[in-house]
Protein backbone atom coordinates (compact mmCIF):
# COMPACT_ATOMS: atom_id res chain seq x y z
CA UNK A 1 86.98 -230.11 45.13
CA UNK A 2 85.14 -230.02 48.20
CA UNK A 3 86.79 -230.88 51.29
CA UNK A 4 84.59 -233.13 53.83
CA UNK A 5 85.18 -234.45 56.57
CA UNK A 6 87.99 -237.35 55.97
CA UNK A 7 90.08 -238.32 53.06
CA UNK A 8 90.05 -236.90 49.17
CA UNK A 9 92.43 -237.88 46.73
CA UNK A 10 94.05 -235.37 44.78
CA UNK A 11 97.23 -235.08 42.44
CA UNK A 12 100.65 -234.60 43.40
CA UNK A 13 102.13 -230.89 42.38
CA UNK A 14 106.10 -229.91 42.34
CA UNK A 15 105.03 -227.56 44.71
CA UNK A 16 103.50 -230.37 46.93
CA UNK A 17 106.88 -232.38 47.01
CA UNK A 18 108.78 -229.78 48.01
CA UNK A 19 107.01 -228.65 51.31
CA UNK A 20 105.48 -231.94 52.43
CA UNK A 21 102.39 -231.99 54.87
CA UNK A 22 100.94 -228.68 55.77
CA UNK A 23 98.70 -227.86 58.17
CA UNK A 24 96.61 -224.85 57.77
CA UNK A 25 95.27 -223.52 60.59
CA UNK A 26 92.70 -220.49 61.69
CA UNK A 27 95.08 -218.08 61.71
CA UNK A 28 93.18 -215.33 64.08
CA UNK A 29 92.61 -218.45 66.47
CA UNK A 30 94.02 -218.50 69.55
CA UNK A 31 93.19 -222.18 70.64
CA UNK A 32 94.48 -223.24 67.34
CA UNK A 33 97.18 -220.75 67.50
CA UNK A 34 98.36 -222.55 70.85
CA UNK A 35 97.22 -226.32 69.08
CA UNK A 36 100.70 -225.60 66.61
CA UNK A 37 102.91 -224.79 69.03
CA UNK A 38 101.49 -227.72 71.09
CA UNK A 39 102.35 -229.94 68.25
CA UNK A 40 105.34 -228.10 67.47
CA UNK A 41 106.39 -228.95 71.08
CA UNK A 42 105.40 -232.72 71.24
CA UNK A 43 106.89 -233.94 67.74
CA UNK A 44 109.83 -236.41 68.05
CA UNK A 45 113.19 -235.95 66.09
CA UNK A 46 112.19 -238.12 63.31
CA UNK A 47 109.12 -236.76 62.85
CA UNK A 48 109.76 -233.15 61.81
CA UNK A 49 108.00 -232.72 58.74
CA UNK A 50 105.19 -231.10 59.48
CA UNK A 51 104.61 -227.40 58.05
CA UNK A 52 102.26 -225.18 58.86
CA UNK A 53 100.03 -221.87 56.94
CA UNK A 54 97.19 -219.53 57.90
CA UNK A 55 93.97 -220.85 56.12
CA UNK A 56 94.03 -216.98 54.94
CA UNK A 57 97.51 -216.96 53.93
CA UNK A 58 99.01 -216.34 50.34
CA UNK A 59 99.80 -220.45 50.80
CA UNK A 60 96.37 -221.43 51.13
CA UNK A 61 95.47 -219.17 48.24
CA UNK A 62 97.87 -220.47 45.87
CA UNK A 63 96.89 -223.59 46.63
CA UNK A 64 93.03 -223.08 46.13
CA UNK A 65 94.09 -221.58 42.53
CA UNK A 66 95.98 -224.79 41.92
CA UNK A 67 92.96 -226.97 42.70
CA UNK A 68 94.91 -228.32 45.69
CA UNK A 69 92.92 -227.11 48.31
CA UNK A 70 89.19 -225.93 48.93
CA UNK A 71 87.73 -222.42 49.29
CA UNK A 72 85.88 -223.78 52.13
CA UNK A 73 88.03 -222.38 55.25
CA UNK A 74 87.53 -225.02 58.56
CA UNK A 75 89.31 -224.45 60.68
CA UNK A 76 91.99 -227.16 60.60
CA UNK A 77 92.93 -228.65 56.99
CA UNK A 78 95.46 -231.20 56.35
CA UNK A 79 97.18 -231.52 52.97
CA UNK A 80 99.09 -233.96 51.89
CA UNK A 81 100.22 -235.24 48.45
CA UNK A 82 98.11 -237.71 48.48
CA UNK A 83 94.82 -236.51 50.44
CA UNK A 84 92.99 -233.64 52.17
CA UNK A 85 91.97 -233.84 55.49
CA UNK A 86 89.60 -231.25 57.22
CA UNK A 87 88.43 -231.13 60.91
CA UNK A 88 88.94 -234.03 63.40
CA UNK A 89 90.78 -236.23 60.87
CA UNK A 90 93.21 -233.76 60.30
CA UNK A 91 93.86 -233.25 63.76
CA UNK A 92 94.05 -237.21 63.98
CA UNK A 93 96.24 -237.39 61.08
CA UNK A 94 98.59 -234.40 62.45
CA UNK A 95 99.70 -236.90 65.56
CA UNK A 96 100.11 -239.61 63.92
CA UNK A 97 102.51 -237.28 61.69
CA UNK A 98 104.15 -235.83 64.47
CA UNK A 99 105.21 -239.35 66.14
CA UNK A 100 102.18 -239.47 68.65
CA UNK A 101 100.70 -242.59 67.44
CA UNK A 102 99.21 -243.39 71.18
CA UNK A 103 97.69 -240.58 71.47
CA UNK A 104 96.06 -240.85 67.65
CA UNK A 105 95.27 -244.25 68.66
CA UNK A 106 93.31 -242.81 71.68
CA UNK A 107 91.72 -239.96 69.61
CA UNK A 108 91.07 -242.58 66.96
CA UNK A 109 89.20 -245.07 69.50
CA UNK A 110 86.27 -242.26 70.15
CA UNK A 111 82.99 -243.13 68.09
CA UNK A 112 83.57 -241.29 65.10
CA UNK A 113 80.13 -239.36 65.07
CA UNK A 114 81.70 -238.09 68.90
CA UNK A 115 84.80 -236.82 67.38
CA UNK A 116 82.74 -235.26 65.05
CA UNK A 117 80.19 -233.67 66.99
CA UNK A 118 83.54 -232.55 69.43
CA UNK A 119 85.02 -230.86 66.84
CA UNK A 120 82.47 -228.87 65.63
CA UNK A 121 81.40 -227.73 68.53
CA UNK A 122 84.33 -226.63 69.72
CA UNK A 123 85.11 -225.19 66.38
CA UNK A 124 81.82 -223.02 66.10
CA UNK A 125 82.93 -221.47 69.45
CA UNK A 126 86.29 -221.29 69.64
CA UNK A 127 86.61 -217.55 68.83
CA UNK A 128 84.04 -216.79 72.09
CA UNK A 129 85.85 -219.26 74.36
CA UNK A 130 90.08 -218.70 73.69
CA UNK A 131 89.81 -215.30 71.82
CA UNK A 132 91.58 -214.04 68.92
CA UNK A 133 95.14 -213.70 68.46
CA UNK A 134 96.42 -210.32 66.96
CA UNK A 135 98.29 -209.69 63.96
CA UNK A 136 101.67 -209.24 65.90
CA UNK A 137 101.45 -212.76 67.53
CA UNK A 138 104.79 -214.19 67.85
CA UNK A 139 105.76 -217.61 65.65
CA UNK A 140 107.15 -220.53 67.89
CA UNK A 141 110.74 -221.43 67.85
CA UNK A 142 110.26 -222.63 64.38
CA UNK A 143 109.64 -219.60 62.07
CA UNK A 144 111.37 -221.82 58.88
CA UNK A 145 108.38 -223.97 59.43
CA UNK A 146 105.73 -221.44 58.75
CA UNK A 147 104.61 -220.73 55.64
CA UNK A 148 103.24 -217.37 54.30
C-alpha cells in the first residue's frame, strides 16, 4: 500500500480499535519532536485520543507487517481505522483531531499545492535547521500515550 499524499482506505484490525489514531512521527526529529508535545499541549479535554509512535518504532513495524501502514517513512503519518494520512494532511487531520478545528480550517484554506510544497520543504531540511534529538529525550507529561 503506498501512502501518498492524502487519504487511503484500508481495513479495520483489533489492533486498530484498541489504540485509535496514531501519529507516527520522525522520531530523531527535533521540530517534530517539539510538533507532539505542541499538540499534546493544545488538545482540549474531549479530544484526547490521539496516540503517538516513532516511524522507527516496533509500532510502526508491526503495523507495516500487518499491511496497515507503508514502508515508506515521511516524516509525519496519520493512521486511522479508516485511512492513512502522510505529510500536510496528516498534520491537518491531527488538529482537527485534537479539537483545533480553526486552526485546521486556517491550515486547510492554503492552496493545496502551497501546503504541499511547505511541507516538503520543510521536511527535506528539518534535520539541518532544528537538529536531532538524542536517544535519552524525555516523553511529555503523557508517557501512557506513547507507543513503542
Amino acid at each position: 500500500m503506498a501512502v501518498v499524499q492524502g487519504a487511503v482506505s484500508m481495513e479495520e484490525t483489533s489492533e486498530a480499535k484498541r489504540t485509535g489514531p496514531i501519529l507516527f512521527f520522525d522520531g530523531g526529529c527535533a521540530l517534530c519532536h517539539g510538533a507532539v508535545r505542541r499538540l499534546i499541549r493544545w488538545e482540549s479535554a474531549p479530544h484526547q485520543t490521539l496516540r503517538f509512535a516513532p516511524l522507527d518504532g516496533a509500532t510502526a513495524k508491526t503495523m507495516r507487517t500487518q499491511g496497515a501502514l507503508s514502508h515508506e517513512q515521511n516524516a509525519v503519518v496519520l493512521w486511522t481505522p479508516d485511512a492513512v494520512l502522510s505529510g500536510e494532511a496528516a498534520a491537518g487531520a491531527a488538529l482537527k483531531l485534537i479539537g483545533r478545528t480553526g486552526w485546521a480550517s486556517a491550515f486547510g484554506m492554503l492552496p493545496k499545492p502551497l501546503r504541499m510544497a511547505g511541507y516538503r520543504f520543510t521536511a527535506r531540511h528539518r534535520h539541518n535547521w532544528f537538529g536531532r534529538v538524542s536517544e535519552s529525550c524525555p516523553l511529555p507529561a503523557s508517557p501512557q500515550r506513547f507507543l513503542p
